[in-house]
N, C-alpha and C. Protein backbone atom coordinates (compact mmCIF):
# COMPACT_ATOMS: atom_id res chain seq x y z
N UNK A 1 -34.96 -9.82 22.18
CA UNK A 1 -34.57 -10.45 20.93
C UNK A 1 -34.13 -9.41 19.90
N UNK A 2 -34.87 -8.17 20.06
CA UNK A 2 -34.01 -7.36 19.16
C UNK A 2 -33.05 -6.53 19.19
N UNK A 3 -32.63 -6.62 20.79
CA UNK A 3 -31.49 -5.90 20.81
C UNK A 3 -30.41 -6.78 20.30
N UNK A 4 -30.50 -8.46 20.46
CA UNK A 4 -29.45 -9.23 19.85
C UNK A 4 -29.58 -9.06 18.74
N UNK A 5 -30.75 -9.11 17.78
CA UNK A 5 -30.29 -8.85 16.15
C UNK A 5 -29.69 -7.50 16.14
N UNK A 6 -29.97 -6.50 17.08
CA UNK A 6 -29.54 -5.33 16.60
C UNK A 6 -27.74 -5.57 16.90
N UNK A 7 -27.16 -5.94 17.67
CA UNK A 7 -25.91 -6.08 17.95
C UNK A 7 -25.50 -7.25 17.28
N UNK A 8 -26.00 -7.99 16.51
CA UNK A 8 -25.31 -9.10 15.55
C UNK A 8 -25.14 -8.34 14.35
N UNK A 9 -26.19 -7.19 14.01
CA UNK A 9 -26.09 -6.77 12.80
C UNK A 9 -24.63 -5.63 12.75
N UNK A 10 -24.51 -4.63 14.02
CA UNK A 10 -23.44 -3.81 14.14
C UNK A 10 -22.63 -4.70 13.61
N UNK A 11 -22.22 -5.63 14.70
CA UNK A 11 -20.75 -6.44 15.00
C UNK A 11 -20.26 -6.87 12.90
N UNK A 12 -21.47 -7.80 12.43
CA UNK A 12 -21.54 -8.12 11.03
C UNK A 12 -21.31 -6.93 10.24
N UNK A 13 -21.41 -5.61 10.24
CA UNK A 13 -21.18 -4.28 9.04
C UNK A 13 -19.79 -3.72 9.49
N UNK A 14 -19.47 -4.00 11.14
CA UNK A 14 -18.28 -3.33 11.70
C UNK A 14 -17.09 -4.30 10.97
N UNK A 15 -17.08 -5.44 11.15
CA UNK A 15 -16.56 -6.25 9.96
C UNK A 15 -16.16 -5.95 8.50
N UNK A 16 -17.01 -5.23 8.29
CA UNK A 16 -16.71 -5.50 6.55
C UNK A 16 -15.92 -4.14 6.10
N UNK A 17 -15.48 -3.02 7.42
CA UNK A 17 -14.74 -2.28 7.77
C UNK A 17 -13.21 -2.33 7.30
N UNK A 18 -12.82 -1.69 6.49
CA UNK A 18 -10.96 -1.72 6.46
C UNK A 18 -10.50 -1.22 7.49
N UNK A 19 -9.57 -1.98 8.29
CA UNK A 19 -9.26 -1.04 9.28
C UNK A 19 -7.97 -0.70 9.49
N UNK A 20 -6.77 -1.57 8.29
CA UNK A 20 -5.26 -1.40 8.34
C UNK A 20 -5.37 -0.73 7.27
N UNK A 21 -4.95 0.26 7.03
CA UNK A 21 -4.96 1.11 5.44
C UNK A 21 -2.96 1.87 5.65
N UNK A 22 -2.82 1.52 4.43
CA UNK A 22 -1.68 2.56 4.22
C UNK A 22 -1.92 3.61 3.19
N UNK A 23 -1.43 4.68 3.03
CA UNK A 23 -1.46 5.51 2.05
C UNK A 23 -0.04 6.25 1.96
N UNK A 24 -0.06 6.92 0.88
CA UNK A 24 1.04 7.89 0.52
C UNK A 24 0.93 8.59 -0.88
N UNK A 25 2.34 8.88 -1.28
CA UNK A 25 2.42 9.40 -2.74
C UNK A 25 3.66 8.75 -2.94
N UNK A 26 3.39 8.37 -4.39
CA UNK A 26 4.92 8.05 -4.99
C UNK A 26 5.07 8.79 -6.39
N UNK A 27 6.41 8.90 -6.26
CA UNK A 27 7.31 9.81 -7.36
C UNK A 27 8.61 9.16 -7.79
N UNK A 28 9.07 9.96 -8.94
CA UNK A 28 9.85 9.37 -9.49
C UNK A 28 11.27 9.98 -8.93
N UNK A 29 12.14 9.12 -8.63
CA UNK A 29 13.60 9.16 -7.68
C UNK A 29 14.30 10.55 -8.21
N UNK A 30 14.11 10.12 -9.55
CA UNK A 30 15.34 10.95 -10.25
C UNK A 30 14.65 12.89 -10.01
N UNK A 31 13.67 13.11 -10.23
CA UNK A 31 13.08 14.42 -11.02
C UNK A 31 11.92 14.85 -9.29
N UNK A 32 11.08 13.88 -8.56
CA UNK A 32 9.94 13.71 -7.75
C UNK A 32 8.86 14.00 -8.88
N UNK A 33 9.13 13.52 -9.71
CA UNK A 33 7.53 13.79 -10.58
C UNK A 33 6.60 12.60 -10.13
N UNK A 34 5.38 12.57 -9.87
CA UNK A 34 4.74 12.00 -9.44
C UNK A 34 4.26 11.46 -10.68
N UNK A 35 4.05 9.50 -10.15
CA UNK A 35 3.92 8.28 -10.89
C UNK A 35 2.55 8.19 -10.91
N UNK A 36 1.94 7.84 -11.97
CA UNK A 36 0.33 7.37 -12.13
C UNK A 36 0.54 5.83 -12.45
N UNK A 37 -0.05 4.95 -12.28
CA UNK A 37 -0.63 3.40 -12.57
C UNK A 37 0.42 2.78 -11.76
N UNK A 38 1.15 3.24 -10.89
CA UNK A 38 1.90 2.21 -10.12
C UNK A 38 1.06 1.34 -9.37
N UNK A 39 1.43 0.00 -9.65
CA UNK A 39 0.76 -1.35 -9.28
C UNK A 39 1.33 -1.57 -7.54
N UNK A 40 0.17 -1.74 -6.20
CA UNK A 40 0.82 -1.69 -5.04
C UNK A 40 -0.23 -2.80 -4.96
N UNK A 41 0.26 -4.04 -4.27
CA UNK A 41 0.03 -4.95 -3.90
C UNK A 41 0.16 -5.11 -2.23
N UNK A 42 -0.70 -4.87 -1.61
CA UNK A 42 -0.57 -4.85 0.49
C UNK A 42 -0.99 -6.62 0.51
N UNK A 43 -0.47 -7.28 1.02
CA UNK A 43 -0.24 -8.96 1.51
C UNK A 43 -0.46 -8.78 3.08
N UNK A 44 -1.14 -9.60 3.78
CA UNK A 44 -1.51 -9.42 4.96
C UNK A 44 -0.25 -10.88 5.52
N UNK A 45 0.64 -10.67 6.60
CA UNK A 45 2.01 -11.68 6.97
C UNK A 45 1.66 -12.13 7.68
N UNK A 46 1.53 -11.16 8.75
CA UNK A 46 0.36 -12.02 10.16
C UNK A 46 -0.17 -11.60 10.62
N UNK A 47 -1.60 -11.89 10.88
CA UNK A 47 -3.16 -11.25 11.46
C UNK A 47 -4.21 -12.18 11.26
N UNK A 48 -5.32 -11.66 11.63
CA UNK A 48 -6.58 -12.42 11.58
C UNK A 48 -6.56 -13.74 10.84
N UNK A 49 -6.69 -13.06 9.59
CA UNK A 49 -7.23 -13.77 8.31
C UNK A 49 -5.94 -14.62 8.31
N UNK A 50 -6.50 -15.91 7.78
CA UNK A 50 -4.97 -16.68 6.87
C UNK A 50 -4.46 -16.31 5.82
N UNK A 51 -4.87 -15.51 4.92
CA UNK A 51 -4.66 -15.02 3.97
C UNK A 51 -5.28 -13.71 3.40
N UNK A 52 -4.59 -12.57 2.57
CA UNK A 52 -5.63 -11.63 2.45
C UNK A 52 -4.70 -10.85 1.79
N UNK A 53 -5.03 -9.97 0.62
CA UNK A 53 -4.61 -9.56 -0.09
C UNK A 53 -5.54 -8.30 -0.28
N UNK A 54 -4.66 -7.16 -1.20
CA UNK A 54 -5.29 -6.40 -1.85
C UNK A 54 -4.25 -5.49 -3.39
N UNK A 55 -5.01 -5.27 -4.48
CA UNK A 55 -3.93 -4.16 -5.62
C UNK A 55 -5.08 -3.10 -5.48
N UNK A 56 -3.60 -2.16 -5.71
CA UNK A 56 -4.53 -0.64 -5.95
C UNK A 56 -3.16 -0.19 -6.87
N UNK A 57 -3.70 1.28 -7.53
CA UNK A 57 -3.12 1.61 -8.30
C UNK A 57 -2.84 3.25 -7.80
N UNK A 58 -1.90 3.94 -7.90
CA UNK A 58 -1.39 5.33 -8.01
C UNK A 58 -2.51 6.19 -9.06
N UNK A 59 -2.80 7.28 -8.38
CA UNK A 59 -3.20 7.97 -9.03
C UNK A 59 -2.68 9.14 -9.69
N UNK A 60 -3.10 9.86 -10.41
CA UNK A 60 -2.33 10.95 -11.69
C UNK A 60 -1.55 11.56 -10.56
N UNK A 61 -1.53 12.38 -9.05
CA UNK A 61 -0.90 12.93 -8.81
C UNK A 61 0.10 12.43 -8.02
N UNK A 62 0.04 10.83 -8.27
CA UNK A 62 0.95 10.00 -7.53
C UNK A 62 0.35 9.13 -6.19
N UNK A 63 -1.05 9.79 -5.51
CA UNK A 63 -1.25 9.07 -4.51
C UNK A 63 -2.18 7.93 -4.47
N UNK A 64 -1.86 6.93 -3.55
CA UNK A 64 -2.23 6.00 -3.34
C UNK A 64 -3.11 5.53 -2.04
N UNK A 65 -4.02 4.95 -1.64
CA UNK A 65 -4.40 4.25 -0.80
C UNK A 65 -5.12 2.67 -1.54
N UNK A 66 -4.22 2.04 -0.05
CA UNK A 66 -4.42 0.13 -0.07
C UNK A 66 -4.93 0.32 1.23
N UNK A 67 -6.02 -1.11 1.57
CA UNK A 67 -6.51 -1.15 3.01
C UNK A 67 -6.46 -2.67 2.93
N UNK A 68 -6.71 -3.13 3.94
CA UNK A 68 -7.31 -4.55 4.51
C UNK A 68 -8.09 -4.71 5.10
N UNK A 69 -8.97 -5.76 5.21
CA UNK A 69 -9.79 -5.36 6.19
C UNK A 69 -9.61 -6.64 7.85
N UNK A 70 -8.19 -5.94 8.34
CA UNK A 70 -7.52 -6.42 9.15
C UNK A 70 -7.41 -5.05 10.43
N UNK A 71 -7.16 -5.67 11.57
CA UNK A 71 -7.50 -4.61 13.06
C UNK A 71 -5.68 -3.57 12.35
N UNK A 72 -5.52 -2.93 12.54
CA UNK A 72 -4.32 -1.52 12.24
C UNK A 72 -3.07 -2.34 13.27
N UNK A 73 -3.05 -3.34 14.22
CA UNK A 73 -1.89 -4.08 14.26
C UNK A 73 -1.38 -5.46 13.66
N UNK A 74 -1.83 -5.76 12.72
CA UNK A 74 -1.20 -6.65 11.94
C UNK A 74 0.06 -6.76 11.27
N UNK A 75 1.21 -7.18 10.90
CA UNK A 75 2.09 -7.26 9.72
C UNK A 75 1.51 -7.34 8.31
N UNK A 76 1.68 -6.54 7.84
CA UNK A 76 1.79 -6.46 6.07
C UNK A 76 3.08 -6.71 5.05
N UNK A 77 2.83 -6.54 3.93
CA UNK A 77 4.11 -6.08 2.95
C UNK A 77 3.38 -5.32 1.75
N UNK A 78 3.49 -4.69 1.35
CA UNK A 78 3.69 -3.38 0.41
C UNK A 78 4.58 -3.60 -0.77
N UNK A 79 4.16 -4.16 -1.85
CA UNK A 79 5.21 -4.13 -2.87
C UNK A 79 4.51 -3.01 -3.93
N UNK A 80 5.55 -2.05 -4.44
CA UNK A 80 5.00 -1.30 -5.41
C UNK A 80 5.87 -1.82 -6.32
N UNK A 81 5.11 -1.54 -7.36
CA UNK A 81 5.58 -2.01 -9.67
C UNK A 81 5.28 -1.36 -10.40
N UNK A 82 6.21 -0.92 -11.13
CA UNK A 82 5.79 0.17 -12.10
C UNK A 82 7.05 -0.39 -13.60
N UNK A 83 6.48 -0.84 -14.69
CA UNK A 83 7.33 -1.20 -15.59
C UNK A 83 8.21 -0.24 -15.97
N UNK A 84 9.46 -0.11 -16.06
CA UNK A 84 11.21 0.66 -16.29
C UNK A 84 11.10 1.20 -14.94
N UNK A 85 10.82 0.48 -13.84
CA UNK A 85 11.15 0.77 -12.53
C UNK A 85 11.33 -0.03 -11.85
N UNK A 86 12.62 -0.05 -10.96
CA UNK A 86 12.81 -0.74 -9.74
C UNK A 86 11.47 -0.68 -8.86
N UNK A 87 11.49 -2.11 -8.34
CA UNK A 87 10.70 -2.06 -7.63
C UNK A 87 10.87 -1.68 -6.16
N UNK A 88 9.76 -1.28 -5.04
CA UNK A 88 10.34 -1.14 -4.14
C UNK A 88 9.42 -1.91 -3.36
N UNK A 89 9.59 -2.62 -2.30
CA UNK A 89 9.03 -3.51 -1.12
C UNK A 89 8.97 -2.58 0.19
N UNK A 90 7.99 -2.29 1.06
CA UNK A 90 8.34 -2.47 2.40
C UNK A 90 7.03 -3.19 3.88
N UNK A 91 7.43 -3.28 4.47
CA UNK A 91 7.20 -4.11 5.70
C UNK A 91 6.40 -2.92 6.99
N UNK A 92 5.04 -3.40 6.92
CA UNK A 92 4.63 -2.68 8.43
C UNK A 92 4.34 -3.66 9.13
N UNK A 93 4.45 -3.41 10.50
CA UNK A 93 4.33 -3.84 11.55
C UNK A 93 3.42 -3.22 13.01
N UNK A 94 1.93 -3.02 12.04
CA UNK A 94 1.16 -1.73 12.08
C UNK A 94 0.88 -1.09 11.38
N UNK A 95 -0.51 -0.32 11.37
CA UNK A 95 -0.74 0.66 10.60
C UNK A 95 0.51 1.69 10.80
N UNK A 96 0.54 2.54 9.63
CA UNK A 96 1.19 3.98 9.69
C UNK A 96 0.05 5.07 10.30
N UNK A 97 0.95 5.56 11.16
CA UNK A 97 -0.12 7.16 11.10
C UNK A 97 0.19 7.85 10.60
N UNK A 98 0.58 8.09 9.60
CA UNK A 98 0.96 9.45 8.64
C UNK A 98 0.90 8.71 7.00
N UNK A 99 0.51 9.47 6.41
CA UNK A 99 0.91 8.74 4.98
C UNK A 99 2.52 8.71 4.97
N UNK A 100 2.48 7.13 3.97
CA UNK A 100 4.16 6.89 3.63
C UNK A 100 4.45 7.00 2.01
N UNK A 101 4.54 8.37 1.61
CA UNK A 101 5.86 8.65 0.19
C UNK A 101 6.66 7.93 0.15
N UNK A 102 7.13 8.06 -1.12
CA UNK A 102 8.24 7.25 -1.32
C UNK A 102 8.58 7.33 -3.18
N UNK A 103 9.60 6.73 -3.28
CA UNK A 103 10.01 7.09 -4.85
C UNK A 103 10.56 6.12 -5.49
N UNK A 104 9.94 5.46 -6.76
CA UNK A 104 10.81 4.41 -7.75
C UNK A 104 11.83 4.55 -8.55
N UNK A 105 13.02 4.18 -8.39
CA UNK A 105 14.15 4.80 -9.43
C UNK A 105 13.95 4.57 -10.92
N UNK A 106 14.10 4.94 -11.70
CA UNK A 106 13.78 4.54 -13.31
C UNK A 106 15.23 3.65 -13.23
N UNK A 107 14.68 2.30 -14.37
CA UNK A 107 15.79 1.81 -14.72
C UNK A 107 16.62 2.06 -16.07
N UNK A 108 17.73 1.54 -16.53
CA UNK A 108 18.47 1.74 -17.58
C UNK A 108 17.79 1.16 -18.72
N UNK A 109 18.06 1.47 -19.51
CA UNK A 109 17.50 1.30 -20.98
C UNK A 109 17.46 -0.29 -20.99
N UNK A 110 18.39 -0.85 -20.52
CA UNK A 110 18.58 -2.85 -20.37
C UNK A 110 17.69 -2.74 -19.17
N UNK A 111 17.46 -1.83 -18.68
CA UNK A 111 15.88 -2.64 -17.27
C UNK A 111 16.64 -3.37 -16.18
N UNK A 112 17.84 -3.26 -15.82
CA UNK A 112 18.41 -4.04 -14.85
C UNK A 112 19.09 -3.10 -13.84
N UNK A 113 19.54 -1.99 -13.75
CA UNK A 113 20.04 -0.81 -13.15
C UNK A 113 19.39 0.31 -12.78
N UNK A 114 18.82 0.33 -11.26
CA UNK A 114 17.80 1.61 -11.28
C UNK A 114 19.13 3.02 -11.52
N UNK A 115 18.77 4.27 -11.97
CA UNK A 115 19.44 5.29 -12.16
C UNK A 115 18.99 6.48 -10.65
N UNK A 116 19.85 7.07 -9.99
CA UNK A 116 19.37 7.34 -9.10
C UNK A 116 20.38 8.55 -9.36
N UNK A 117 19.45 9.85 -9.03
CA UNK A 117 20.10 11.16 -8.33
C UNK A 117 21.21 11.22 -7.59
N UNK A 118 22.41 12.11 -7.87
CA UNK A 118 23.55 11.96 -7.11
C UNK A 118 23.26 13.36 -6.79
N UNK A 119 23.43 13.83 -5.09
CA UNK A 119 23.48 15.64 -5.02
C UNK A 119 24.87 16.12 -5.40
N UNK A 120 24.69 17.06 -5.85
CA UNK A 120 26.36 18.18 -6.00
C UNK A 120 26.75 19.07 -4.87
């Protein structure tokens, strides 16, 4: 009898486990200066749960980690927000194994035109 509580209790804490996590750094398009309070929203598309969500925020040197607590092959979506910034969306289909960077363009003074780096 107590090896079953003991293996109901694993199985129940192994659960409460994140196990799809993305991470990265984000920066700004134009300069790579790295963004603080960018708003990242991970949406779980299809997996376990019927529904499942999580926000996290960028930290001062730009990086981020979001998790779920979904098995690392699920579909997600990834929307990052940052106000006078385009937003950017993307789609896993799986965990990442590497952190995923990435960069928000600043928009135009009217907020409708991200401004983006041209090389010379």
């Amino acid at each position: 009898m107590r090896r079953v509580a003991s293996l109901v209790a694993v199985f129940a804490l192994a659960s409460c486990d994140s196990f799809f996590t993305v991470r990265g750094r984000i920066t700004r398009c134009t300069d790579d200066h790295p963004l603080v309070g960018v708003r990242l929203e991970l949406v779980l598309v299809d997996g376990v749960s019927s529904q499942e969500s999580v926000t996290a925020y960028s930290d001062p040197d730009g990086s981020f980690e979001a998790a779920l607590n979904e098995p690392p092959g699920v579909s997600v979506r990834l929307v990052a927000d940052k106000p006078g910034y385009a937003s950017e969306e993307r789609s896993y289909a799986g965990a990442p194994s590497a952190p995923d960077d990435f960069c928000l363009a600043p928009l135009d003074r009217l907020g409708d035109t991200p401004v983006v780096r041209v090389p010379y």
